[in-house]
Protein backbone atom coordinates (compact mmCIF):
# COMPACT_ATOMS: atom_id res chain seq x y z
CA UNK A 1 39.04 -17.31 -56.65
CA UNK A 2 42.08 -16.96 -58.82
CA UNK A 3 44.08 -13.98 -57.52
CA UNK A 4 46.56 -13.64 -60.60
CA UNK A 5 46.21 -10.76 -63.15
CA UNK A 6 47.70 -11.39 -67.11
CA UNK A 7 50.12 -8.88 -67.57
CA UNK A 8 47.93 -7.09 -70.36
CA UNK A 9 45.34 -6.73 -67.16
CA UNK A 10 48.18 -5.03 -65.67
CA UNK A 11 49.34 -2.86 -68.41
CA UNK A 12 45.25 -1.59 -68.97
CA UNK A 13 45.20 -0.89 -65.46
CA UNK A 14 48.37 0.88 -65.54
CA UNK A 15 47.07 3.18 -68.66
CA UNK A 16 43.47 3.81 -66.98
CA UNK A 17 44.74 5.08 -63.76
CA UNK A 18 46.82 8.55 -65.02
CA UNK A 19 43.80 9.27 -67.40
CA UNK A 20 41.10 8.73 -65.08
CA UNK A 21 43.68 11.10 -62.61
CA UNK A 22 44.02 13.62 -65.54
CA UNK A 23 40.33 13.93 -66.23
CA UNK A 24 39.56 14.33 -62.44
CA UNK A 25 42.55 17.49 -62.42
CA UNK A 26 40.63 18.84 -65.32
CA UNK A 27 36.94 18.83 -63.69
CA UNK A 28 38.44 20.45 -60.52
CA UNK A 29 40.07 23.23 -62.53
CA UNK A 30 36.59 23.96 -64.05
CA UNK A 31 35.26 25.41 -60.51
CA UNK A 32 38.17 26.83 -58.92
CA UNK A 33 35.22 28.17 -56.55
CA UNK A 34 34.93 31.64 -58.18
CA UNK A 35 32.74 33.63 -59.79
CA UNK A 36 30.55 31.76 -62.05
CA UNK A 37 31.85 34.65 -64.77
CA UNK A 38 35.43 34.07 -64.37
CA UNK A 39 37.75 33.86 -67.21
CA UNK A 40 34.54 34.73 -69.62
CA UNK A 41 35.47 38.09 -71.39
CA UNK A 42 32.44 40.78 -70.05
CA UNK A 43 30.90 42.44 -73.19
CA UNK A 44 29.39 45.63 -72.07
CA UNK A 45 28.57 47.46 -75.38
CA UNK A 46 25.67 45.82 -77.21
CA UNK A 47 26.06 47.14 -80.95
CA UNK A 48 21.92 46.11 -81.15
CA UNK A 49 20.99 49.33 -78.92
CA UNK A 50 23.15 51.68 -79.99
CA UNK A 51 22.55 54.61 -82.62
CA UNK A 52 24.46 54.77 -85.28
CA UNK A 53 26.13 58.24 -84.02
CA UNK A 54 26.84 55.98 -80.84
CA UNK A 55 28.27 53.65 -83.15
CA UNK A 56 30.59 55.63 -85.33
CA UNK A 57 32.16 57.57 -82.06
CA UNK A 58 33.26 54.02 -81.02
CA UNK A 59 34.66 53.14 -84.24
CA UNK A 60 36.16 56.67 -84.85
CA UNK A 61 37.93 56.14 -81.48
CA UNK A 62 38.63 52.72 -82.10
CA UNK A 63 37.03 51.33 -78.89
CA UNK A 64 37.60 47.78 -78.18
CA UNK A 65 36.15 45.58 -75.19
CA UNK A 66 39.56 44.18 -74.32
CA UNK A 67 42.06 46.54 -73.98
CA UNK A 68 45.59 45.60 -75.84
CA UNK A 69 47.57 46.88 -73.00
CA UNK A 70 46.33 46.50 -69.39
CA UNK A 71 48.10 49.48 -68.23
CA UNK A 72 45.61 51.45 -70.41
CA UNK A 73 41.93 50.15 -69.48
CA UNK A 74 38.90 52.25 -68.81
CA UNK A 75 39.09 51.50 -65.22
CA UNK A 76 42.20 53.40 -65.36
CA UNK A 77 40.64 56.67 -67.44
CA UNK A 78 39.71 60.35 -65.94
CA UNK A 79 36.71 59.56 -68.51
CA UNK A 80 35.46 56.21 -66.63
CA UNK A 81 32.91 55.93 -64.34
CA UNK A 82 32.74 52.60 -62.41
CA UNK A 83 28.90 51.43 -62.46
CA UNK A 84 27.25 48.32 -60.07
CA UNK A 85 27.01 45.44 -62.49
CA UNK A 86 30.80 45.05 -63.75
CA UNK A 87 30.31 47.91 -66.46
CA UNK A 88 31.07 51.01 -66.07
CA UNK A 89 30.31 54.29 -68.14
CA UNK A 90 32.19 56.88 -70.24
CA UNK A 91 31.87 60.64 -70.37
CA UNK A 92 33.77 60.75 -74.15
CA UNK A 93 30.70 58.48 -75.26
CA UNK A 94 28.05 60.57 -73.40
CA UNK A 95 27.81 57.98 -70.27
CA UNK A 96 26.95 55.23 -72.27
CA UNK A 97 28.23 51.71 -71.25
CA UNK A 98 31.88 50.47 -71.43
CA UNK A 99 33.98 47.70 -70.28
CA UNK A 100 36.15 48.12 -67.73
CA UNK A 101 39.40 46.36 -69.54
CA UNK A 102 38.55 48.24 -72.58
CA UNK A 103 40.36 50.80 -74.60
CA UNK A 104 39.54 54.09 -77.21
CA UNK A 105 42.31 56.10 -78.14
CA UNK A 106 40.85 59.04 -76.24
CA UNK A 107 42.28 57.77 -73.50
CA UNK A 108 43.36 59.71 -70.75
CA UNK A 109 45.30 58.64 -67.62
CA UNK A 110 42.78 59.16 -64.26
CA UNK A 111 44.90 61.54 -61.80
């Protein structure tokens, strides 16, 4: 059995070996072991059910589902309600759903 290797052997080895490395760092970032939902935005306000009074209070208050500044999320409102589920609700849009990290310019720091 010939145990020599031709230097382009060598050199395809050498190229394989920090790609097939890179790919298997990239799989184990995928599942860091968290929740299956992590890093995926959470939509909580489903334009489909709403009314279109619902509707036009969000866009008259400019509500968003990611707020620009996390300083100023629903979570942190007097109007926010935390909910089971991830969502929570909002008194300024008569209890109906809301995202946690989102924003309307009604709001108001909780005390």
């Amino acid at each position: 059995m010939d145990k020599t290797m031709s230097r382009r052997a060598v050199l395809l080895r050498a190229l394989q070996l920090p790609l097939a490395g890179s790919v298997l760092l990239g799989l184990s970032a995928c599942d860091a072991g968290g929740d299956a939902r992590e890093g995926v935005a959470l939509v909580c306000a489903d334009p489909d059910t709403m009314t279109s009074a619902q509707e036009s209070v969000r866009r008259t208050l400019r509500y968003s589902e990611q707020s620009p500044d996390s300083n100023k999320a629903c979570s942190g409102c007097a109007f926010f309600s935390a909910a089971q589920g991830g969502c929570g609700s909002c008194s300024i849009f008569d209890g109906n759903v809301v995202n946690p990290a989102g924003h309307c310019d009604s709001w108001s720091a909780a005390s």
